[in-house]
C-alpha atoms as a PDB file:
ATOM      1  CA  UNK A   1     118.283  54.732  19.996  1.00  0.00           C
ATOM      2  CA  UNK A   2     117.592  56.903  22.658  1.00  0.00           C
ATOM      3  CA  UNK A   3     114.530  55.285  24.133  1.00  0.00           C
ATOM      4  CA  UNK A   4     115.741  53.904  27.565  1.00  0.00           C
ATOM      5  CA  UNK A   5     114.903  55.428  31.082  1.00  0.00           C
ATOM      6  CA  UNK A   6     117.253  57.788  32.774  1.00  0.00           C
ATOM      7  CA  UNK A   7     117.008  58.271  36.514  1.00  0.00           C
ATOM      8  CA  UNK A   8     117.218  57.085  39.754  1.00  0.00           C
ATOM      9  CA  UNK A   9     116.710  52.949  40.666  1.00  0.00           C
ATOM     10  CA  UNK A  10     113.286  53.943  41.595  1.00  0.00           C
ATOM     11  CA  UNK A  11     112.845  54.803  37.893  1.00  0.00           C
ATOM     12  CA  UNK A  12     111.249  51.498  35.858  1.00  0.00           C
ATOM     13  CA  UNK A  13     111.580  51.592  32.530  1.00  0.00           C
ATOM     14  CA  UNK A  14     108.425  50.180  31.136  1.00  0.00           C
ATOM     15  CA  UNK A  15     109.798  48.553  27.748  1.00  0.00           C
ATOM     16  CA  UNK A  16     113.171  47.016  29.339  1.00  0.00           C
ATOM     17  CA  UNK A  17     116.010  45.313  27.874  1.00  0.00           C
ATOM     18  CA  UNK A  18     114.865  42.139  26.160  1.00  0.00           C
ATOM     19  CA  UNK A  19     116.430  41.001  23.282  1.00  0.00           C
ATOM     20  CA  UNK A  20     113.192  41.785  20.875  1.00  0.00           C
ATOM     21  CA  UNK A  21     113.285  45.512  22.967  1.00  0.00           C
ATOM     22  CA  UNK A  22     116.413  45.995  21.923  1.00  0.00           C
ATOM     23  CA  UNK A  23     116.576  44.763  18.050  1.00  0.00           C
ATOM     24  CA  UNK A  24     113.847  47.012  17.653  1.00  0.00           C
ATOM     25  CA  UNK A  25     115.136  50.241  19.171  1.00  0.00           C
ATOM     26  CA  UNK A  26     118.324  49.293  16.920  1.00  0.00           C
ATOM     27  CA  UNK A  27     116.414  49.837  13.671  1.00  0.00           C
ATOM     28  CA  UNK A  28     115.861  53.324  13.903  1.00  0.00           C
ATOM     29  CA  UNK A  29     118.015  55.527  12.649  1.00  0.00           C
ATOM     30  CA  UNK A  30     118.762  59.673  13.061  1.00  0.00           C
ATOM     31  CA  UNK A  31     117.736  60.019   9.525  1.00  0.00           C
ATOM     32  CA  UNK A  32     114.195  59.493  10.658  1.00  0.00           C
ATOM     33  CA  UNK A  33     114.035  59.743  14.361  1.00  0.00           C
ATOM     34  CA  UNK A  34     116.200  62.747  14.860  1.00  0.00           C
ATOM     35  CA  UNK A  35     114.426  64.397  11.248  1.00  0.00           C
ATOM     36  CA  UNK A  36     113.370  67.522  12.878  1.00  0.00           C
ATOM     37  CA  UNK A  37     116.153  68.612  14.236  1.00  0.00           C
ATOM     38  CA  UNK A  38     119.170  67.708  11.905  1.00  0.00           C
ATOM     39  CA  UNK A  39     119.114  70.805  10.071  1.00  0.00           C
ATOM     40  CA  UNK A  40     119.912  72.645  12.935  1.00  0.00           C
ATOM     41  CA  UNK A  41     122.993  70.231  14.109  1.00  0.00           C
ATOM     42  CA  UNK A  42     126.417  71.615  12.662  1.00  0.00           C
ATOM     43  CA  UNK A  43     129.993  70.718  13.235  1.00  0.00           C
ATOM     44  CA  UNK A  44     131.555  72.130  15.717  1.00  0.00           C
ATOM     45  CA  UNK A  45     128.951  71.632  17.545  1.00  0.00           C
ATOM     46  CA  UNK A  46     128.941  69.053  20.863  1.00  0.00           C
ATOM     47  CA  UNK A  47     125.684  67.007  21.824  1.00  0.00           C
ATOM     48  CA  UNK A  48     124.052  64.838  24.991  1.00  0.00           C
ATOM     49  CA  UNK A  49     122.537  62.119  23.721  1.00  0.00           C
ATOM     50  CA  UNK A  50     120.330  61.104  26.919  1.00  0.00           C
ATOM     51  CA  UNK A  51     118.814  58.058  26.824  1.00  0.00           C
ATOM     52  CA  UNK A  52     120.917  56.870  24.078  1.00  0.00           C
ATOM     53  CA  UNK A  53     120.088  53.335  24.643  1.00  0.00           C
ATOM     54  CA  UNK A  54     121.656  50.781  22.170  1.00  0.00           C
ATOM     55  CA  UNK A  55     123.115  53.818  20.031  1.00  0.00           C
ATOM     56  CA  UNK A  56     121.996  54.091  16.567  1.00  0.00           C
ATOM     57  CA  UNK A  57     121.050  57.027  16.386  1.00  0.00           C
ATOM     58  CA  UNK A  58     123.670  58.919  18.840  1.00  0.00           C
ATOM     59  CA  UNK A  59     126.066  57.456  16.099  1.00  0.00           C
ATOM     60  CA  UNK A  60     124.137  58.796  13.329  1.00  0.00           C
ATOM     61  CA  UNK A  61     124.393  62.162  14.879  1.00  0.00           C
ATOM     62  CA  UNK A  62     128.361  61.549  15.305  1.00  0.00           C
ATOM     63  CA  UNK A  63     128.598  61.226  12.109  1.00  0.00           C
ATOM     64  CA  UNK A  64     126.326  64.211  11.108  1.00  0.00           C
ATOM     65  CA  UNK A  65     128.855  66.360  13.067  1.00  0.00           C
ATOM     66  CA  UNK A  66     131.632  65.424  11.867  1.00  0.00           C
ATOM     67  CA  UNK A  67     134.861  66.522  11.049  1.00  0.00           C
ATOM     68  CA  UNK A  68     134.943  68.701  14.012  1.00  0.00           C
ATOM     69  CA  UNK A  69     131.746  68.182  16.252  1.00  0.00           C
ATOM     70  CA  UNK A  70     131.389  65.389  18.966  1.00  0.00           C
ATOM     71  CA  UNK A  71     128.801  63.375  20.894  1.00  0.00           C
ATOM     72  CA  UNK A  72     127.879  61.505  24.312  1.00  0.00           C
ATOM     73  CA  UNK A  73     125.312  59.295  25.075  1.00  0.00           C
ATOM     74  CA  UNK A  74     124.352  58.463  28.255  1.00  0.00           C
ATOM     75  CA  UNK A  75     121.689  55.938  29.119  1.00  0.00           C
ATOM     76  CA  UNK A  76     121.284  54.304  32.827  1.00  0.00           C
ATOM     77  CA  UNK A  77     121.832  50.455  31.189  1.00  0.00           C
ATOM     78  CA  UNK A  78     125.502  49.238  31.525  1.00  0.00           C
ATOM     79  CA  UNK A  79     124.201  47.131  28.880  1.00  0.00           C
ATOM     80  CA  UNK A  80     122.952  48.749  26.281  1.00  0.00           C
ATOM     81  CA  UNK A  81     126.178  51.407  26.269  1.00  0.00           C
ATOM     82  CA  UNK A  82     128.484  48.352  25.816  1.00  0.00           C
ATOM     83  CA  UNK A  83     126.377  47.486  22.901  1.00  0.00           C
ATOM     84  CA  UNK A  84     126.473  51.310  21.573  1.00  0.00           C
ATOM     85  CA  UNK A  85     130.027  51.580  22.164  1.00  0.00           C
ATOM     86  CA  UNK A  86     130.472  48.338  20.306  1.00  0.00           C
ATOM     87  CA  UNK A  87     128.386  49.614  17.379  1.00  0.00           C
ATOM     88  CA  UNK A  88     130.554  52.691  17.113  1.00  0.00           C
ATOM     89  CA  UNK A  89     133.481  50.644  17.193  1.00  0.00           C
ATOM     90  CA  UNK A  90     131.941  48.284  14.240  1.00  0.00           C
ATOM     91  CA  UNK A  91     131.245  51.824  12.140  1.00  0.00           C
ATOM     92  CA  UNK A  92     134.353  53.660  12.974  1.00  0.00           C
ATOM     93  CA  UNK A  93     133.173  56.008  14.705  1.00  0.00           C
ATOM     94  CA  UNK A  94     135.392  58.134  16.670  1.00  0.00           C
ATOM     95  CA  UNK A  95     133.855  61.365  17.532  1.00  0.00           C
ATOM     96  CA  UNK A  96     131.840  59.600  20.253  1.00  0.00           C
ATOM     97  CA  UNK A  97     132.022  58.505  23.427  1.00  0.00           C
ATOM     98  CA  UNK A  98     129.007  56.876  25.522  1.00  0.00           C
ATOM     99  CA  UNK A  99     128.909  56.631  30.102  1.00  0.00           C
ATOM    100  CA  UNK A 100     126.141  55.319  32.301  1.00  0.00           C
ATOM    101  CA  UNK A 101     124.652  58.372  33.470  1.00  0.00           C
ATOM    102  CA  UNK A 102     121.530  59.529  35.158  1.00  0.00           C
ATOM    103  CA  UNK A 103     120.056  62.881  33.318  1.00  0.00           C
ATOM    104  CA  UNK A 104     118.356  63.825  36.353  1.00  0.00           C
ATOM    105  CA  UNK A 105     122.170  64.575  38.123  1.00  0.00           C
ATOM    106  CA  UNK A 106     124.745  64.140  35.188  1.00  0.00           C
ATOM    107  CA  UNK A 107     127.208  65.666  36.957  1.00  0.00           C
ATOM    108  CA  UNK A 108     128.897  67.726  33.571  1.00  0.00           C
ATOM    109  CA  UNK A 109     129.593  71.584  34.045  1.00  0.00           C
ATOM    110  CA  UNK A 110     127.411  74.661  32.801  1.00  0.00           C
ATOM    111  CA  UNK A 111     127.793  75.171  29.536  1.00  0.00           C
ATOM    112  CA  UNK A 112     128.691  71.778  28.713  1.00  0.00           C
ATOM    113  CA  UNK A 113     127.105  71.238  25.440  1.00  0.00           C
ATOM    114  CA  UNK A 114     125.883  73.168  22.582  1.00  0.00           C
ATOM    115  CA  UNK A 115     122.666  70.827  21.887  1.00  0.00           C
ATOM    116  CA  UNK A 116     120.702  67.756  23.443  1.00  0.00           C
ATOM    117  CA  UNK A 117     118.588  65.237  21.651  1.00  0.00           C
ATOM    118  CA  UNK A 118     116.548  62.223  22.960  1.00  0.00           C
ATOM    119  CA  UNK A 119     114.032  60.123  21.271  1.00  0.00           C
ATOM    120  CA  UNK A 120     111.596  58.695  23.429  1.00  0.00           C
ATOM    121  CA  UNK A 121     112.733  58.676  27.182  1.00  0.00           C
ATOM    122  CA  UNK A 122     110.223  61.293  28.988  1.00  0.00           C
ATOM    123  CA  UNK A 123     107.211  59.400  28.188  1.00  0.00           C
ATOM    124  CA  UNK A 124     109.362  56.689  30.769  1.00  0.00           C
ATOM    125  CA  UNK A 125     110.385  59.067  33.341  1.00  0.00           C
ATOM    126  CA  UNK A 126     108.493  60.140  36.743  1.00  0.00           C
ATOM    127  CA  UNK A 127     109.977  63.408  36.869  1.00  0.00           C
ATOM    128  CA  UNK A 128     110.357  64.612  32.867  1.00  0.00           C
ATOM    129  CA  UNK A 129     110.673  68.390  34.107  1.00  0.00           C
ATOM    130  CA  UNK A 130     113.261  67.509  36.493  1.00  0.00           C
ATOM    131  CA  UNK A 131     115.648  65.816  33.881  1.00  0.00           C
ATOM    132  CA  UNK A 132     114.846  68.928  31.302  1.00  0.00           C
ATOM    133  CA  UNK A 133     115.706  71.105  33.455  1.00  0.00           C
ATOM    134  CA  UNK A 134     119.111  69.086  33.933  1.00  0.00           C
ATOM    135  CA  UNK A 135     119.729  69.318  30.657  1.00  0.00           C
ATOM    136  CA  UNK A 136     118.917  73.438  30.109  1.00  0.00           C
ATOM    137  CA  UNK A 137     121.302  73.094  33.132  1.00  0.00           C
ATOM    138  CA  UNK A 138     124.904  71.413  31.481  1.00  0.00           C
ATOM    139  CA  UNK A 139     123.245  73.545  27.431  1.00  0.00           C
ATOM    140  CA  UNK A 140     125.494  76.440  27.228  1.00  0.00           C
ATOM    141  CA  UNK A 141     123.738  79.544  26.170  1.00  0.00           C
ATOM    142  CA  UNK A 142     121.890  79.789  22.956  1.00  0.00           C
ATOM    143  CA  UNK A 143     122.093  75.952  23.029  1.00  0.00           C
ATOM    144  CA  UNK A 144     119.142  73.504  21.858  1.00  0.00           C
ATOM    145  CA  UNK A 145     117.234  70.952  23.253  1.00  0.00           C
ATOM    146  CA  UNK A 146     115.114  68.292  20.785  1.00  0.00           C
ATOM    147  CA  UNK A 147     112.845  65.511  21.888  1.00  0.00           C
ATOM    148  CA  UNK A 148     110.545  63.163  20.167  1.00  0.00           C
ATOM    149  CA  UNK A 149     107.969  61.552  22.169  1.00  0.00           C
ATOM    150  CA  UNK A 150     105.094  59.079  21.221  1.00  0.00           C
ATOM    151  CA  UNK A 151     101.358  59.849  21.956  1.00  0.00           C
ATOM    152  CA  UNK A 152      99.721  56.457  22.302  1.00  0.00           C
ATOM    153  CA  UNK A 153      96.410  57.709  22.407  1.00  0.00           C
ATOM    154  CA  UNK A 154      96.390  59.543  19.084  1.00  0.00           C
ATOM    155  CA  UNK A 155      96.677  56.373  17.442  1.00  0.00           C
ATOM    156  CA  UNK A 156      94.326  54.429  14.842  1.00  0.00           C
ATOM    157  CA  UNK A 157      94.005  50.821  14.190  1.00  0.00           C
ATOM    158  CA  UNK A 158      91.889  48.533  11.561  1.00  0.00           C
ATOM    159  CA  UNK A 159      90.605  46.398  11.875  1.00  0.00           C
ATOM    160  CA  UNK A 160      89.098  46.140  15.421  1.00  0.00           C
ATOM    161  CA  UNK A 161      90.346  43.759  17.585  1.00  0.00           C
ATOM    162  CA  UNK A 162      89.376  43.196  21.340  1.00  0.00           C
ATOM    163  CA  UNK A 163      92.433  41.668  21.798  1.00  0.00           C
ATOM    164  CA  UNK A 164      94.387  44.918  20.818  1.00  0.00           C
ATOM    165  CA  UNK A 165      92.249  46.938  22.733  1.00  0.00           C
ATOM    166  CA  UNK A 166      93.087  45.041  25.672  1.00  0.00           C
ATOM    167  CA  UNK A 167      96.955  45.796  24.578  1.00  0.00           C
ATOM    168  CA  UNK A 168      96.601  49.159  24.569  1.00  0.00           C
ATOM    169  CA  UNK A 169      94.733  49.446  28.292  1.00  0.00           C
ATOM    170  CA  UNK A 170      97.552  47.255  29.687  1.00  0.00           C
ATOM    171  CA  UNK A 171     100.259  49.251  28.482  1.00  0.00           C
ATOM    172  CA  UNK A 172      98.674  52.773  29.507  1.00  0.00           C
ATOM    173  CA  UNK A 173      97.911  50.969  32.866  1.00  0.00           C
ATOM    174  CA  UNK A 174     101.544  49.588  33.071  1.00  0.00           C
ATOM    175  CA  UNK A 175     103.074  52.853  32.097  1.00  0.00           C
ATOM    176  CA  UNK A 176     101.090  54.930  34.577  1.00  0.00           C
ATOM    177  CA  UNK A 177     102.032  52.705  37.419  1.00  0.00           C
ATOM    178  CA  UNK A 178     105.872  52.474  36.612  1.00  0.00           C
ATOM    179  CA  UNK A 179     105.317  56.510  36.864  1.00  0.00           C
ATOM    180  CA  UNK A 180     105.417  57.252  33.214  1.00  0.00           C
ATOM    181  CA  UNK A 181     102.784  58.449  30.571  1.00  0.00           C
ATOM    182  CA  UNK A 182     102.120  57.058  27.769  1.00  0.00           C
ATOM    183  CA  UNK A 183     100.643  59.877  26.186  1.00  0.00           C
ATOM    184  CA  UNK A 184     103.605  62.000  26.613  1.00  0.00           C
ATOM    185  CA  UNK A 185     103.445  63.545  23.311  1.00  0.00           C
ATOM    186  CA  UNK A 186     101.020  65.930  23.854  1.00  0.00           C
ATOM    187  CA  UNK A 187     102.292  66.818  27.308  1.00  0.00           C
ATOM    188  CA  UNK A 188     105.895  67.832  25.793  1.00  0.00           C
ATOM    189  CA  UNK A 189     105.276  71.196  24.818  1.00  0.00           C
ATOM    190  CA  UNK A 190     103.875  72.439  28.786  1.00  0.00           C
ATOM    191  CA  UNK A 191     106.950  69.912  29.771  1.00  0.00           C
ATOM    192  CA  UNK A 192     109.435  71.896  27.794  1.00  0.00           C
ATOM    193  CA  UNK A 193     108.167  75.450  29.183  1.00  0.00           C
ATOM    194  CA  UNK A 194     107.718  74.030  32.539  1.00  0.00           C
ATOM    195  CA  UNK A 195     111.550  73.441  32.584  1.00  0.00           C
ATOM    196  CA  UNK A 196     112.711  77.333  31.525  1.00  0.00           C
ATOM    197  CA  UNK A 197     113.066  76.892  27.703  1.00  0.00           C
ATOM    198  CA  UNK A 198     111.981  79.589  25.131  1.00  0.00           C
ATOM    199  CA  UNK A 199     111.621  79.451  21.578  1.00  0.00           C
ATOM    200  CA  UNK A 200     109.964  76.600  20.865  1.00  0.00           C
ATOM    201  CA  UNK A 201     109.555  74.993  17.962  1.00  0.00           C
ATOM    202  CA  UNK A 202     106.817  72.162  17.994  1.00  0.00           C
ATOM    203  CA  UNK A 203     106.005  69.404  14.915  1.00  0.00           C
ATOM    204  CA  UNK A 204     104.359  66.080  14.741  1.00  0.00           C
ATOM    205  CA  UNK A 205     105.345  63.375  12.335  1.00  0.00           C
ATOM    206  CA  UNK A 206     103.241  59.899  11.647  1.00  0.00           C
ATOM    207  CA  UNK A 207     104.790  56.446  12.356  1.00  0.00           C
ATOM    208  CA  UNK A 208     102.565  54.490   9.726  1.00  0.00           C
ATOM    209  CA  UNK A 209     102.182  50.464   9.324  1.00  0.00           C
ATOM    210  CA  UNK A 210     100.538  49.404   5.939  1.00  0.00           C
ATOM    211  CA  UNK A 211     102.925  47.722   4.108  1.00  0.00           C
ATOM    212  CA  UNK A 212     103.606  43.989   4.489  1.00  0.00           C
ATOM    213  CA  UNK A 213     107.066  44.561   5.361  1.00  0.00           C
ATOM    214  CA  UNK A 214     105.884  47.367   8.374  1.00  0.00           C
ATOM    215  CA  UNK A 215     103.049  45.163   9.360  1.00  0.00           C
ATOM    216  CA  UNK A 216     105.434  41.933   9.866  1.00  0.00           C
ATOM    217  CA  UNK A 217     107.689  44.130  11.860  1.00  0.00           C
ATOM    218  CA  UNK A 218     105.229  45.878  14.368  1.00  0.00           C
ATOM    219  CA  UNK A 219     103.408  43.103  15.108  1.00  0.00           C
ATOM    220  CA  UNK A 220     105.616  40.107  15.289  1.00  0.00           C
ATOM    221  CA  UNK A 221     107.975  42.684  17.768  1.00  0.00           C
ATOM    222  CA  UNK A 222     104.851  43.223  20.016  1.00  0.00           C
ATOM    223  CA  UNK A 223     103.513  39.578  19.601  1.00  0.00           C
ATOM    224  CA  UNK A 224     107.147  38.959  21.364  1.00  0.00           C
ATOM    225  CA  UNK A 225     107.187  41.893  23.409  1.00  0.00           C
ATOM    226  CA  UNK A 226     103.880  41.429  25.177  1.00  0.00           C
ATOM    227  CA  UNK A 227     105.326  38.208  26.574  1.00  0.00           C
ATOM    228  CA  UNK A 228     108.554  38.884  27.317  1.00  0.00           C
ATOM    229  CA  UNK A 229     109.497  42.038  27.970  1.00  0.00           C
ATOM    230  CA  UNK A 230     109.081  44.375  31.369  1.00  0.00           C
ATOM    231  CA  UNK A 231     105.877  44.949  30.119  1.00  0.00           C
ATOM    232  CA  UNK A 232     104.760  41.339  30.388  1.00  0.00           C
ATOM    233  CA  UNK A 233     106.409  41.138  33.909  1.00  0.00           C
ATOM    234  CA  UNK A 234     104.606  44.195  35.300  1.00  0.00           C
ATOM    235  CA  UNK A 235     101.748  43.621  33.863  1.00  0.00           C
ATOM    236  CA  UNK A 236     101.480  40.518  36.045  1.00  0.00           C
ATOM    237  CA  UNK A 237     102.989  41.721  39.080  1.00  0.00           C
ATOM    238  CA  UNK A 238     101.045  44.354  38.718  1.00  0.00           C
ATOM    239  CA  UNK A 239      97.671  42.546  38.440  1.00  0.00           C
ATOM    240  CA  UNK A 240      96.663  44.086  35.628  1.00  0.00           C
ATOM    241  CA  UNK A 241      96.854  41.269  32.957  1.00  0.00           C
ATOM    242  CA  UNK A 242      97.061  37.074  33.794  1.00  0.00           C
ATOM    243  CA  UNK A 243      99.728  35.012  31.510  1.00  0.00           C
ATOM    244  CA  UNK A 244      96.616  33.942  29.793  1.00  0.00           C
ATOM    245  CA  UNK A 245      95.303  37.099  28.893  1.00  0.00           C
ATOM    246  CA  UNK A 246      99.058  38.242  27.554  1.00  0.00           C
ATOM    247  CA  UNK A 247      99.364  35.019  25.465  1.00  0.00           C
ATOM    248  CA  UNK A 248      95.733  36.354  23.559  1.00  0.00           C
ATOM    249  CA  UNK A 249      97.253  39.486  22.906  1.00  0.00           C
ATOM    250  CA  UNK A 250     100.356  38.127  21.091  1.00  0.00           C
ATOM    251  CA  UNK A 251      98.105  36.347  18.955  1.00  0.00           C
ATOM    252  CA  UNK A 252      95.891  39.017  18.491  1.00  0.00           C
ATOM    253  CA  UNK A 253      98.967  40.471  17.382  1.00  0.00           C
ATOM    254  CA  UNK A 254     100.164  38.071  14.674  1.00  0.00           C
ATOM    255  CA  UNK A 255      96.645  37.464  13.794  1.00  0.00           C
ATOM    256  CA  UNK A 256      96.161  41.532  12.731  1.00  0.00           C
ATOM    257  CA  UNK A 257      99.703  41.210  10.666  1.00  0.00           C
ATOM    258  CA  UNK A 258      97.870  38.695   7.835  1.00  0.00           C
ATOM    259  CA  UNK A 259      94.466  40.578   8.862  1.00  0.00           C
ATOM    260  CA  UNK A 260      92.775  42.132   5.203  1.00  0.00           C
ATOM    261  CA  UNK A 261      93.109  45.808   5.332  1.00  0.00           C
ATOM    262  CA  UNK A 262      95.463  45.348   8.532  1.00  0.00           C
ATOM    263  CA  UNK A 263      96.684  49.478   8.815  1.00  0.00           C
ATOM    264  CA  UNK A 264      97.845  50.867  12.290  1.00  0.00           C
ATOM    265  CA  UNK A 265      99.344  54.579  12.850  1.00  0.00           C
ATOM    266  CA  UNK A 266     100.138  56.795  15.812  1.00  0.00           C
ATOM    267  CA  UNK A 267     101.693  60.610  15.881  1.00  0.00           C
ATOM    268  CA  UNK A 268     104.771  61.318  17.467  1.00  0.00           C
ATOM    269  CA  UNK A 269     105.410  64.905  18.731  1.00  0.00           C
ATOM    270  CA  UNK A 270     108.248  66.817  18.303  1.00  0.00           C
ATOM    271  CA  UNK A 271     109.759  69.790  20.201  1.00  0.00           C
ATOM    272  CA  UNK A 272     112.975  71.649  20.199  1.00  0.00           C
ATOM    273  CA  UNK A 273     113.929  74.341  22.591  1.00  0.00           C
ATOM    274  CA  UNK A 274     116.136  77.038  23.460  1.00  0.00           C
ATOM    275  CA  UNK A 275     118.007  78.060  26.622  1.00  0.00           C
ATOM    276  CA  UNK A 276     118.212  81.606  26.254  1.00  0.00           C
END
């Protein structure tokens, strides 16, 4: 999905590449993620994926273009576009083709591409006018721009847990000091007019965890992540959390999944823009 960092190697990218990063961005699918925008994708049309990471949803939106439209991901982890380009391979997808690429300089011609889509990659980025701006750069006229972006702090949790509240101030505190902002949802519209796009068009949708099935998967990923992800490692380095204090938030993790009443949602915000 397109949730990795795009930029330059001063660019961190809070979440990283661990394995439990990865499984999870490779759950989500266009069909959700990409929601907002679909009915405005067509065949012929062409697309930049940016920040494609492990390529669900780029290959979703392949194959929502098809028979005669085409797209390219680009994501700045060697990695993760072996893994997308294996996926399409695995799904038969043809009418796709992924590159390691930097959206802040991509390097493709004016008029490039008839739409753009990423899903959760400004919140991560230092600069997120800069790389807009990029991308109104390579949209051909008349061409769209949609982004999704999380708001972390429009978010509501039961029941109470000090040890989640302690989750949430180390990853606003990590984010912030990578260069990011984990609140980027609410930012996106200003972003999006700050970079020369008209017309916009802006929604908000609800990721919601109530279920047993939702709560097992939220919290067991982040009772992982929390250790061993970038987070975990920056969150040390950075002085902001011990080992110790990490370990009590993966528990406080698993412990809310078999919590009574255990709920947690958070808005995501969605904008799509024209370059007129």
């Amino acid at each position: 999905m397109t949730e990795s960092i795009q930029g330059s190697n001063s660019e961190k990218y809070t979440h990283g590449h661990h394995a439990s990063v990865v499984a999870a961005h490779s759950a989500r699918r266009a069909s959700e993620a990409a929601a907002f925008v679909l009915p405005r994708l067509s065949s012929p049309m062409r697309l930049l994926d940016f920040g494609c990471g492990p390529g669900t949803i780029t290959i979703d939106l392949a194959e929502h273009l098809l028979p005669d439209g085409s797209v390219l991901g680009i994501d700045s982890s060697g990695a993760v576009i072996e893994q997308a380009r294996r996926s399409a391979v695995e799904r038969g997808v043809s009418n796709i083709d992924f590159s390691v690429n930097s959206v802040y300089e991509t390097g493709y011609d004016p008029n490039s591409f008839d739409a753009a889509y990423a899903h959760q990659v400004l919140q991560h980025l230092s600069d997120p006018v800069s790389a807009l701006s990029e991308v109104r750069r390579v949209l051909r006229p008349g061409g769209i721009c949609a982004v999704r972006e999380v708001d972390w702090g429009a978010s509501a949790l039961w029941p109470p847990d000090d040890r989640l509240a302690k989750f949430f101030d180390v990853y606003h505190r990590v984010a912030k000091r990578n260069g990011g902002d984990a609140n980027a949802g609410r930012r996106l519209k200003q972003w999006f007019t700050d970079a020369g796009f008209d017309d916009l068009t802006v929604t908000t949708s609800t990721w919601t965890f109530a279920d047993k099935g939702g709560l097992k998967w939220w919290g067991e990923q982040w009772a992982e992540r929390i250790l061993r992800s970038d987070i975990a490692t920056r969150a040390v380095e950075y002085g902001i959390a011990t080992e110790g204090e990490l370990s009590e938030i993966s528990q406080g993790w698993l412990d809310w999944v078999e919590a009574e009443g255990a709920f947690y949602a958070f808005i995501q915000v969605e904008t799509v823009g024209v370059k007129f």
